[in-house]
N, C-alpha and C. Protein backbone atom coordinates (compact mmCIF):
# COMPACT_ATOMS: atom_id res chain seq x y z
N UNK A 1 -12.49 -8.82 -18.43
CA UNK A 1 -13.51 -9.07 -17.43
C UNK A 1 -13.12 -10.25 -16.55
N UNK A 2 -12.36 -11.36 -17.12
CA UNK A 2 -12.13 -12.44 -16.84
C UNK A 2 -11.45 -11.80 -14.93
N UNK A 3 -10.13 -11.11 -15.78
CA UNK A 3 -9.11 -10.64 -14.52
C UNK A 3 -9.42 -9.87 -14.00
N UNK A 4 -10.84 -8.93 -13.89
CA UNK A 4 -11.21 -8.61 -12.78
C UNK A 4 -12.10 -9.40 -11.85
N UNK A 5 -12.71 -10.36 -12.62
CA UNK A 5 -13.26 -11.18 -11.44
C UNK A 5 -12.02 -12.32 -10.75
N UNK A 6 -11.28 -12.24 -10.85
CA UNK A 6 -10.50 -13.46 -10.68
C UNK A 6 -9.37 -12.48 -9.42
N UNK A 7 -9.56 -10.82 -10.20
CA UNK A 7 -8.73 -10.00 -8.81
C UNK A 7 -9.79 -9.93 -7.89
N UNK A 8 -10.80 -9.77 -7.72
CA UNK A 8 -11.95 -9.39 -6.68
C UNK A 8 -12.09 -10.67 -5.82
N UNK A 9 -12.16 -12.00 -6.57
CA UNK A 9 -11.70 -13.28 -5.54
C UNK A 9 -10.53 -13.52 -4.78
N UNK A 10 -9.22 -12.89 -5.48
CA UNK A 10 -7.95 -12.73 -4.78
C UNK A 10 -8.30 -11.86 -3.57
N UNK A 11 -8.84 -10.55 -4.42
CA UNK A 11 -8.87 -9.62 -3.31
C UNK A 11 -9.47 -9.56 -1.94
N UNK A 12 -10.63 -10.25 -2.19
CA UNK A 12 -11.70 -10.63 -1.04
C UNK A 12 -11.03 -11.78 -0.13
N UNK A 13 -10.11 -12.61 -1.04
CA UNK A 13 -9.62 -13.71 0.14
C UNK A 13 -8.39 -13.40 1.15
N UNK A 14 -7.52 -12.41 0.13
CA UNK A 14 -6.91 -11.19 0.50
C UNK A 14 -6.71 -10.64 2.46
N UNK A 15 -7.94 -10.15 2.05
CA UNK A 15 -8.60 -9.27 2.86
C UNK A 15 -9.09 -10.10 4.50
N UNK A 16 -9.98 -10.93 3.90
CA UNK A 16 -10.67 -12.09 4.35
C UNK A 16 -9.20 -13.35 4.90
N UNK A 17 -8.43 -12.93 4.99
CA UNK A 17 -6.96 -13.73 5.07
C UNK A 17 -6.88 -13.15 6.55
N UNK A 18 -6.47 -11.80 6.06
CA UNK A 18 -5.84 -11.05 7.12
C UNK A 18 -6.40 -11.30 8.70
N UNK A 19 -7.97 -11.04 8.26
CA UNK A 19 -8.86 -11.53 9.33
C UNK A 19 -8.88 -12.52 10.08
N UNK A 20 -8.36 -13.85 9.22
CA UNK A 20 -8.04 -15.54 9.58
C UNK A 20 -6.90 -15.60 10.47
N UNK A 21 -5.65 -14.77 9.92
CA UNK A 21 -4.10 -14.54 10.42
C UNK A 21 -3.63 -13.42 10.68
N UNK A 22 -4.35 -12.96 12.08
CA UNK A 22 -3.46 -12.28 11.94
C UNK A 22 -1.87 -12.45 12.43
N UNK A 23 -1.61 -11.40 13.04
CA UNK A 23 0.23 -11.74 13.19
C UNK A 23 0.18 -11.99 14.39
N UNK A 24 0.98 -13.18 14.84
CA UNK A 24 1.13 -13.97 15.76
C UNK A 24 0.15 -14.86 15.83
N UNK A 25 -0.22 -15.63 14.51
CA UNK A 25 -1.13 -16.64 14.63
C UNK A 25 0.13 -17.56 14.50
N UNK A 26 -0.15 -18.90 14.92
CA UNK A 26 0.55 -20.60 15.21
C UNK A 26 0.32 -20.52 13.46
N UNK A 27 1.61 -21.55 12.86
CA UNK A 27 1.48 -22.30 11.90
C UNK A 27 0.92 -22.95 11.36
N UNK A 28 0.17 -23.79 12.84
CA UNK A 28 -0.71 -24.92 12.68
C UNK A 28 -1.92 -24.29 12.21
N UNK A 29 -2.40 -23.04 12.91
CA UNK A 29 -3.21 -22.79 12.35
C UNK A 29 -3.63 -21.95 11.00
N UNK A 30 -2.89 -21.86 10.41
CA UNK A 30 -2.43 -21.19 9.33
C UNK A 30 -2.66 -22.69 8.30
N UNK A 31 -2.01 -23.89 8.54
CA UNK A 31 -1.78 -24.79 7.43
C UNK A 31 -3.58 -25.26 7.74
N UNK A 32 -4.18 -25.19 8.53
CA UNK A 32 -5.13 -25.72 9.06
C UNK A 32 -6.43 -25.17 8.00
N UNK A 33 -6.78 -23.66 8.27
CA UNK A 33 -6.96 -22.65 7.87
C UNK A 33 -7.34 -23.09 5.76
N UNK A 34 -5.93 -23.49 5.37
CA UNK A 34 -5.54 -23.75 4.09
C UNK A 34 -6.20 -25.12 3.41
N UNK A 35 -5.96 -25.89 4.38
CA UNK A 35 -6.51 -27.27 4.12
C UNK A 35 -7.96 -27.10 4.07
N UNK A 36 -8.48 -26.64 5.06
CA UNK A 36 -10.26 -26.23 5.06
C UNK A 36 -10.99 -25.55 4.00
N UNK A 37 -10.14 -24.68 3.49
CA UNK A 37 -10.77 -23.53 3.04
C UNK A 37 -9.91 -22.88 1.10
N UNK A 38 -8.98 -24.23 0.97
CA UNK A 38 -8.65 -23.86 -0.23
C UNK A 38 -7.32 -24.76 -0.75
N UNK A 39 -8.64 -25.76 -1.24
CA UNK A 39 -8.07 -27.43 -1.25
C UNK A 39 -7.04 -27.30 -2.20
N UNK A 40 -7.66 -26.39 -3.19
CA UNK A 40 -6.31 -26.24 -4.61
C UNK A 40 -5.17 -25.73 -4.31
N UNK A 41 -4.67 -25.10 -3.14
CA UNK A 41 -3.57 -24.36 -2.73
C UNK A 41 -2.32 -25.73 -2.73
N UNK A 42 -1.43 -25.16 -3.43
CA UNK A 42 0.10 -26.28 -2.88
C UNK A 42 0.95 -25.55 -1.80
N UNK A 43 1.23 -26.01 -0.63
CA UNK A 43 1.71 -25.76 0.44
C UNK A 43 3.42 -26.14 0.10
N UNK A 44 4.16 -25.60 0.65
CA UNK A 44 5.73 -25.18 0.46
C UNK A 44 6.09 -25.01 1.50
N UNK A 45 6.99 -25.65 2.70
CA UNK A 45 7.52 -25.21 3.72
C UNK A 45 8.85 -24.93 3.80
N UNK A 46 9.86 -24.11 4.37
CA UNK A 46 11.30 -23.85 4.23
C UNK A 46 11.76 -22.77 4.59
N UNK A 47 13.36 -23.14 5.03
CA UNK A 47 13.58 -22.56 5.71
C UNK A 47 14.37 -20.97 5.54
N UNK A 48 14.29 -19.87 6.20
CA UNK A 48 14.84 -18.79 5.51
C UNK A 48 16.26 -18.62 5.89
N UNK A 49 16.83 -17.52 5.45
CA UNK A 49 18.41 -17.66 5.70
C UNK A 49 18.72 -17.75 7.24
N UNK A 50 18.14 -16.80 8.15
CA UNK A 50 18.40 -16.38 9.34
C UNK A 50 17.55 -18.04 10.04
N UNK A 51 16.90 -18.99 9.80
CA UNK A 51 17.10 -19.94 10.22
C UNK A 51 15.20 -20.42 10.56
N UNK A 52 14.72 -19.33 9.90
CA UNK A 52 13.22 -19.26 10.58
C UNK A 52 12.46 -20.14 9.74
N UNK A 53 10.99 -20.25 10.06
CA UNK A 53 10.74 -21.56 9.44
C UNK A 53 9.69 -20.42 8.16
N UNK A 54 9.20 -20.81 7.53
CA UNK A 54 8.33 -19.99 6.46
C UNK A 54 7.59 -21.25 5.64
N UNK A 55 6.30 -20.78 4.88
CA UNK A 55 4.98 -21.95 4.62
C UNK A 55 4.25 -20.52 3.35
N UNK A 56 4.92 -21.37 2.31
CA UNK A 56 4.07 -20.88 0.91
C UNK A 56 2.96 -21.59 0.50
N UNK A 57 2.14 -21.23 0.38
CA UNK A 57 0.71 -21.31 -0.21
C UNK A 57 0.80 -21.00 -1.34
N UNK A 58 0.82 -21.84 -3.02
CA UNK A 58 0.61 -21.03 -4.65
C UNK A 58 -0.53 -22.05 -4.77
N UNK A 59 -0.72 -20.72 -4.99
CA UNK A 59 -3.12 -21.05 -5.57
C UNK A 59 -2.15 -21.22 -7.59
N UNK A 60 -2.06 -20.10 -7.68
CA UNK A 60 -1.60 -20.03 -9.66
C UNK A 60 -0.22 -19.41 -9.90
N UNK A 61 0.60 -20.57 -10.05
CA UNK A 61 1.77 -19.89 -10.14
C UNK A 61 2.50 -18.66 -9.11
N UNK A 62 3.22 -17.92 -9.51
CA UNK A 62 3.47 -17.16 -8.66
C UNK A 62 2.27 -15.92 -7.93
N UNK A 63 1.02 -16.22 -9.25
CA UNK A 63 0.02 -14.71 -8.56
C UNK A 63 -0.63 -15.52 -7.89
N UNK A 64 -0.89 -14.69 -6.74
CA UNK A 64 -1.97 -15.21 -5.64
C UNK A 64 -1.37 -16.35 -4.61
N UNK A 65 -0.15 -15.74 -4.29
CA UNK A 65 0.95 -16.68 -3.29
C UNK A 65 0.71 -16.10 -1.72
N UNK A 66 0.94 -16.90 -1.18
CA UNK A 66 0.56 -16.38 0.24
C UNK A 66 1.99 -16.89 0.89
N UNK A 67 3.13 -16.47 1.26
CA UNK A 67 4.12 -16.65 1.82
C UNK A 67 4.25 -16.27 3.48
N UNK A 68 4.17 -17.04 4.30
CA UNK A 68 4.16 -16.57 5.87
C UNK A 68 5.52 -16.88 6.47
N UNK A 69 5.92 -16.06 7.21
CA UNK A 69 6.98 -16.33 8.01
C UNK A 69 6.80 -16.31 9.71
N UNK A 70 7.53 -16.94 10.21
CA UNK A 70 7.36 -17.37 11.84
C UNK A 70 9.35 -17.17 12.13
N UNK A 71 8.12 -17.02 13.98
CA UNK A 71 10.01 -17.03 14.59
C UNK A 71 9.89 -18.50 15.02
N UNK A 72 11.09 -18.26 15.80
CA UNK A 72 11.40 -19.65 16.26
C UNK A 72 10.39 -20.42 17.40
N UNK A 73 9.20 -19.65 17.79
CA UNK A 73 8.26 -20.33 18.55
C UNK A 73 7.40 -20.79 17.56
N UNK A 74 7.58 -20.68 16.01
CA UNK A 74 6.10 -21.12 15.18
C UNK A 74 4.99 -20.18 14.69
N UNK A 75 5.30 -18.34 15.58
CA UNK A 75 4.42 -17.82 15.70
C UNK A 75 4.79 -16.76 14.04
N UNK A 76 3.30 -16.33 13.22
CA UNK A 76 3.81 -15.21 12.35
C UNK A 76 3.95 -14.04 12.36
N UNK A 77 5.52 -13.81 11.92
CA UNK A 77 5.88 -12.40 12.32
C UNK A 77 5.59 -11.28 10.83
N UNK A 78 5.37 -11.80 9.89
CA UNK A 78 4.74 -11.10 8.76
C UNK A 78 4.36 -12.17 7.92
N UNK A 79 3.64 -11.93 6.93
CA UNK A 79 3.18 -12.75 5.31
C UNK A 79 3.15 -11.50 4.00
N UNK A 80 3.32 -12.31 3.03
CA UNK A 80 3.56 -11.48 1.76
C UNK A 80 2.59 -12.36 0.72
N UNK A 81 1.55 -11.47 0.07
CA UNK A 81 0.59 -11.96 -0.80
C UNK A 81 0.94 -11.40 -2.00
N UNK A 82 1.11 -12.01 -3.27
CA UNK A 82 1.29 -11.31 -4.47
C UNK A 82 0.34 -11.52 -5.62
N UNK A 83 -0.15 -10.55 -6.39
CA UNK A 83 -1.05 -10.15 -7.16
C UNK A 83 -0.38 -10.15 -8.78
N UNK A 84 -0.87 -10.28 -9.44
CA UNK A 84 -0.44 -9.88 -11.22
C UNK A 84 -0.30 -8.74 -11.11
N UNK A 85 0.76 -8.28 -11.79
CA UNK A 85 1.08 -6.20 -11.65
C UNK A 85 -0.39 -5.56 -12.78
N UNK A 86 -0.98 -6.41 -13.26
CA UNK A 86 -1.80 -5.64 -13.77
C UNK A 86 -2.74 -5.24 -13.18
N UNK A 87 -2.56 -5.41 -12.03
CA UNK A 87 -3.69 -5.68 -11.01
C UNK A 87 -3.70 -3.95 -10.00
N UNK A 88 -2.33 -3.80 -10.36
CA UNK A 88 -1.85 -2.73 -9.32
C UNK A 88 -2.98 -1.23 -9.12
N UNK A 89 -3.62 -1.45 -10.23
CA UNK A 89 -4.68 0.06 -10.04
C UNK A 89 -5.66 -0.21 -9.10
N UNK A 90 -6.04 -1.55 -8.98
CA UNK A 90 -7.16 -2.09 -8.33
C UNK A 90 -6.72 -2.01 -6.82
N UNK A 91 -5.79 -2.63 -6.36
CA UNK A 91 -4.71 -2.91 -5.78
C UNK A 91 -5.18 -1.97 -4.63
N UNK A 92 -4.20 -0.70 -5.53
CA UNK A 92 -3.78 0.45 -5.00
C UNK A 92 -5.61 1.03 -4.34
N UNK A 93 -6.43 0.84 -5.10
CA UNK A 93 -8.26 1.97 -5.06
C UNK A 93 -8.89 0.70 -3.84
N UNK A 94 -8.60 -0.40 -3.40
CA UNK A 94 -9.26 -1.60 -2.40
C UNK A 94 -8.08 -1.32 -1.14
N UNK A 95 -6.98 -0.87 -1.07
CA UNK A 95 -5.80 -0.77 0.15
C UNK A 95 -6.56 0.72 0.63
N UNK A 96 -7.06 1.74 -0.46
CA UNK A 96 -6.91 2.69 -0.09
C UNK A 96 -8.45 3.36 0.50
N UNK A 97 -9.08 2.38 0.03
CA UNK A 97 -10.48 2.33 0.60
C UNK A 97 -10.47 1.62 2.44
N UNK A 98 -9.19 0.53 2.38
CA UNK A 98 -9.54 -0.54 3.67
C UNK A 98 -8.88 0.02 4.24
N UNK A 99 -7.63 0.68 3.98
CA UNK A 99 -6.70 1.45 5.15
C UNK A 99 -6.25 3.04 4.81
N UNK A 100 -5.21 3.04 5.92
CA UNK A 100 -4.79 4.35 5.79
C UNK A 100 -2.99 4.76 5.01
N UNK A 101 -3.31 5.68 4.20
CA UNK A 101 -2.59 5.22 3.45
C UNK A 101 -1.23 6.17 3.85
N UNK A 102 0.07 6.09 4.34
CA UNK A 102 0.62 6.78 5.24
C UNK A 102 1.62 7.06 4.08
N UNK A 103 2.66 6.68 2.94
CA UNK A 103 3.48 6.95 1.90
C UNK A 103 2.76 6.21 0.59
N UNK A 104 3.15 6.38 0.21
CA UNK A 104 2.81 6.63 -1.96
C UNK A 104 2.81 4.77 -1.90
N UNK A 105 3.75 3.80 -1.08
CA UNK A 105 3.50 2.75 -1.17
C UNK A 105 3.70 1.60 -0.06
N UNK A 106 2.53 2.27 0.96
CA UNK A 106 2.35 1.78 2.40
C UNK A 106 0.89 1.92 2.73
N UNK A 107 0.58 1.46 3.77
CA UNK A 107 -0.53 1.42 4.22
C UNK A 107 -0.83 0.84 5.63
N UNK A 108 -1.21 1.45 6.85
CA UNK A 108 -1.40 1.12 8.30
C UNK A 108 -2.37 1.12 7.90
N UNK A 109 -3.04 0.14 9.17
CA UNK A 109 -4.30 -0.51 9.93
C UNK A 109 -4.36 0.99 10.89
N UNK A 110 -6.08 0.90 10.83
CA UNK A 110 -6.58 2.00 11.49
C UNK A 110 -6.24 1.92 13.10
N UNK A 111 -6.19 0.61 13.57
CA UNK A 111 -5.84 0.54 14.99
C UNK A 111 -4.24 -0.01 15.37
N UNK A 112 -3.68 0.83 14.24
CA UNK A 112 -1.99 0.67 13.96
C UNK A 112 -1.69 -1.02 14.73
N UNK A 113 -2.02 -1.95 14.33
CA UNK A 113 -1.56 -3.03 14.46
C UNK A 113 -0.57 -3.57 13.48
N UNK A 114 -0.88 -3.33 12.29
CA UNK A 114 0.25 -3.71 11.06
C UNK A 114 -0.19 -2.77 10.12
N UNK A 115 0.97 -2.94 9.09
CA UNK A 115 1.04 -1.91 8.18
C UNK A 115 1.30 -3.18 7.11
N UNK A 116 0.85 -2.76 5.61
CA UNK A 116 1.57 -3.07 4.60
C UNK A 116 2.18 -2.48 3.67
N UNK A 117 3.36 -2.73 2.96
CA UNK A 117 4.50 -2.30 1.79
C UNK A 117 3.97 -2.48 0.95
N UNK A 118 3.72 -1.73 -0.18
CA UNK A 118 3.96 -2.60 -1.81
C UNK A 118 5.18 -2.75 -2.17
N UNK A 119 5.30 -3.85 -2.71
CA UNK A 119 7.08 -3.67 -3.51
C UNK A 119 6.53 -4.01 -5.00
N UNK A 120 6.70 -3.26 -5.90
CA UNK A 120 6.61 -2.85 -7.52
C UNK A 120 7.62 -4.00 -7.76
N UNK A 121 6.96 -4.53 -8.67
CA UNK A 121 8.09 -5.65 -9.68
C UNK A 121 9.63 -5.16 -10.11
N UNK A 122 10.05 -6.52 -10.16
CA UNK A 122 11.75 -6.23 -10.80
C UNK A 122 11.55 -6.26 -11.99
N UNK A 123 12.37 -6.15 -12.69
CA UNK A 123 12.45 -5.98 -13.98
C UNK A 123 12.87 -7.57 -14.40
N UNK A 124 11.45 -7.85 -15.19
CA UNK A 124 11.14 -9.34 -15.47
C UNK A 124 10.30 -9.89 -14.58
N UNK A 125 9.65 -9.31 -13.85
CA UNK A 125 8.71 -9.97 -13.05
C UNK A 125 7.64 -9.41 -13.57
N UNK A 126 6.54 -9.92 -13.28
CA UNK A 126 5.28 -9.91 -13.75
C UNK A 126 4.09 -10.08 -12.26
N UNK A 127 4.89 -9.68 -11.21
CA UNK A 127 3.85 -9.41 -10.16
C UNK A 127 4.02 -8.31 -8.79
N UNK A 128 3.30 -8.01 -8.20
CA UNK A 128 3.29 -6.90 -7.30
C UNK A 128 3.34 -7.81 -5.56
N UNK A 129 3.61 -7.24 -4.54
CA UNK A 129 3.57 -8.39 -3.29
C UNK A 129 3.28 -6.89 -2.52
N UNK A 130 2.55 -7.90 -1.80
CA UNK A 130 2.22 -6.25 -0.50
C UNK A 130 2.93 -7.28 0.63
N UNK A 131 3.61 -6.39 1.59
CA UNK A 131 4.25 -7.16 2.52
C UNK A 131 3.77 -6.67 3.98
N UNK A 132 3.13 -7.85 4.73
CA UNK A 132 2.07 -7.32 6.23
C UNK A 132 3.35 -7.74 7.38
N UNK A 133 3.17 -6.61 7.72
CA UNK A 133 4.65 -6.81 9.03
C UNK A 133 3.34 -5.76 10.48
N UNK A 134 3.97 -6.41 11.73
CA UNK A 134 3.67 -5.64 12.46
C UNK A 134 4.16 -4.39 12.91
N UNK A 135 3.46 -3.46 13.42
CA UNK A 135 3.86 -1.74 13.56
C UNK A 135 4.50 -2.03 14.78
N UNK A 136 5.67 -1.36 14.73
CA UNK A 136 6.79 -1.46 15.36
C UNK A 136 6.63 -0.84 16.80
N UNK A 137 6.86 -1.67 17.62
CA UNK A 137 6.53 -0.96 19.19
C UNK A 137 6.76 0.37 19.56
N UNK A 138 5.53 1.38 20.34
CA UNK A 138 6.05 2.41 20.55
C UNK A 138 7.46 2.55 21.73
N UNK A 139 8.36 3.65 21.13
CA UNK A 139 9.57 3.22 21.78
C UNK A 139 9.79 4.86 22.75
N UNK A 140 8.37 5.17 22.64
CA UNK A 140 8.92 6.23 24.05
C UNK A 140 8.17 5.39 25.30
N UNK A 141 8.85 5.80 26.48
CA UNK A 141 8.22 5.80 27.86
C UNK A 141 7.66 6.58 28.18
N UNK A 142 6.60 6.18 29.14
CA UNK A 142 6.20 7.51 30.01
C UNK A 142 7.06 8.14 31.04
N UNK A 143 8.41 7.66 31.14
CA UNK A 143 9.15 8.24 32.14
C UNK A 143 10.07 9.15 31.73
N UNK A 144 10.21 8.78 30.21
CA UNK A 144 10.78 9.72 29.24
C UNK A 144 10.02 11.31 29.32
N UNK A 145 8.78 10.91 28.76
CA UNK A 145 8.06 11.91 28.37
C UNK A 145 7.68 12.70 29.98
N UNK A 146 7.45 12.47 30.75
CA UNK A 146 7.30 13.46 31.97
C UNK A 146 8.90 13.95 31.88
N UNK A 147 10.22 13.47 31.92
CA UNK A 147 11.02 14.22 32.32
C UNK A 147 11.04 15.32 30.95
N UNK A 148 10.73 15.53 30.02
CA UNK A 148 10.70 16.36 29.22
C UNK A 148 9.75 17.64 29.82
């Protein structure tokens, strides 16, 4: 009982996140956001290979991590939230209620703005990460499509 109330607070802040950030929110307001609203969080800043800047949020250990990444203007180009894998039934029945569920472990926004991944644990891990990236620009033209 404990870990379902403790997923339904993840889940709701989760959710309630997305709403705060979405993609292409500033950093600032992201660390801002954190400080206000979830004093226990330890903040982590650093840098990724390709040179970009990125800002971890761990509420408990690795479950309930909020990892954001930015380009080089500051702005976020995805975040990755991770859950306890025991969590994954719940997971899976709250993604599939809020969105649309397009492969076995994906999920678009109804007004195709972003989509999220699940990625299933490695072997030795003990948690699940849904990964929020934006939906990739449509790449026909209309000048295309009339000459067809």
């Amino acid at each position: 009982m404990k870990h379902l109330i403790l997923f339904l607070i993840l889940s709701t802040f989760s959710i309630s996140a997305f709403a705060q950030f979405p993609l292409g929110s500033d950093i600032n307001e992201i660390k801002a956001y954190f400080d206000n609203n979830v004093p226990y969080a330890s903040a982590q800043t650093f840098k990724t290979s390709n040179g970009t800047n990125a800002l971890c949020f761990t509420k408990v250990r690795v479950v309930g991590d909020y990892t954001f990444f930015f380009d080089f203007n500051g702005l976020c180009t995805s975040y990755i939230v991770t859950y306890d894998e025991k969590e994954l039934p719940e997971v899976t029945r709250l993604f599939d209620k809020k969105y649309c569920r397009t492969q076995m472990d994906k999920w678009t926004a109804e007004d195709d703005a972003f989509d999220i991944k699940l990625v299933l644990p490695k072997k030795g891990e003990n948690f699940i990460s849904l990964v929020y990236k934006p939906m990739p620009a449509d790449t026909y033209s209309s000048s295309a499509l009339a000459s067809n």
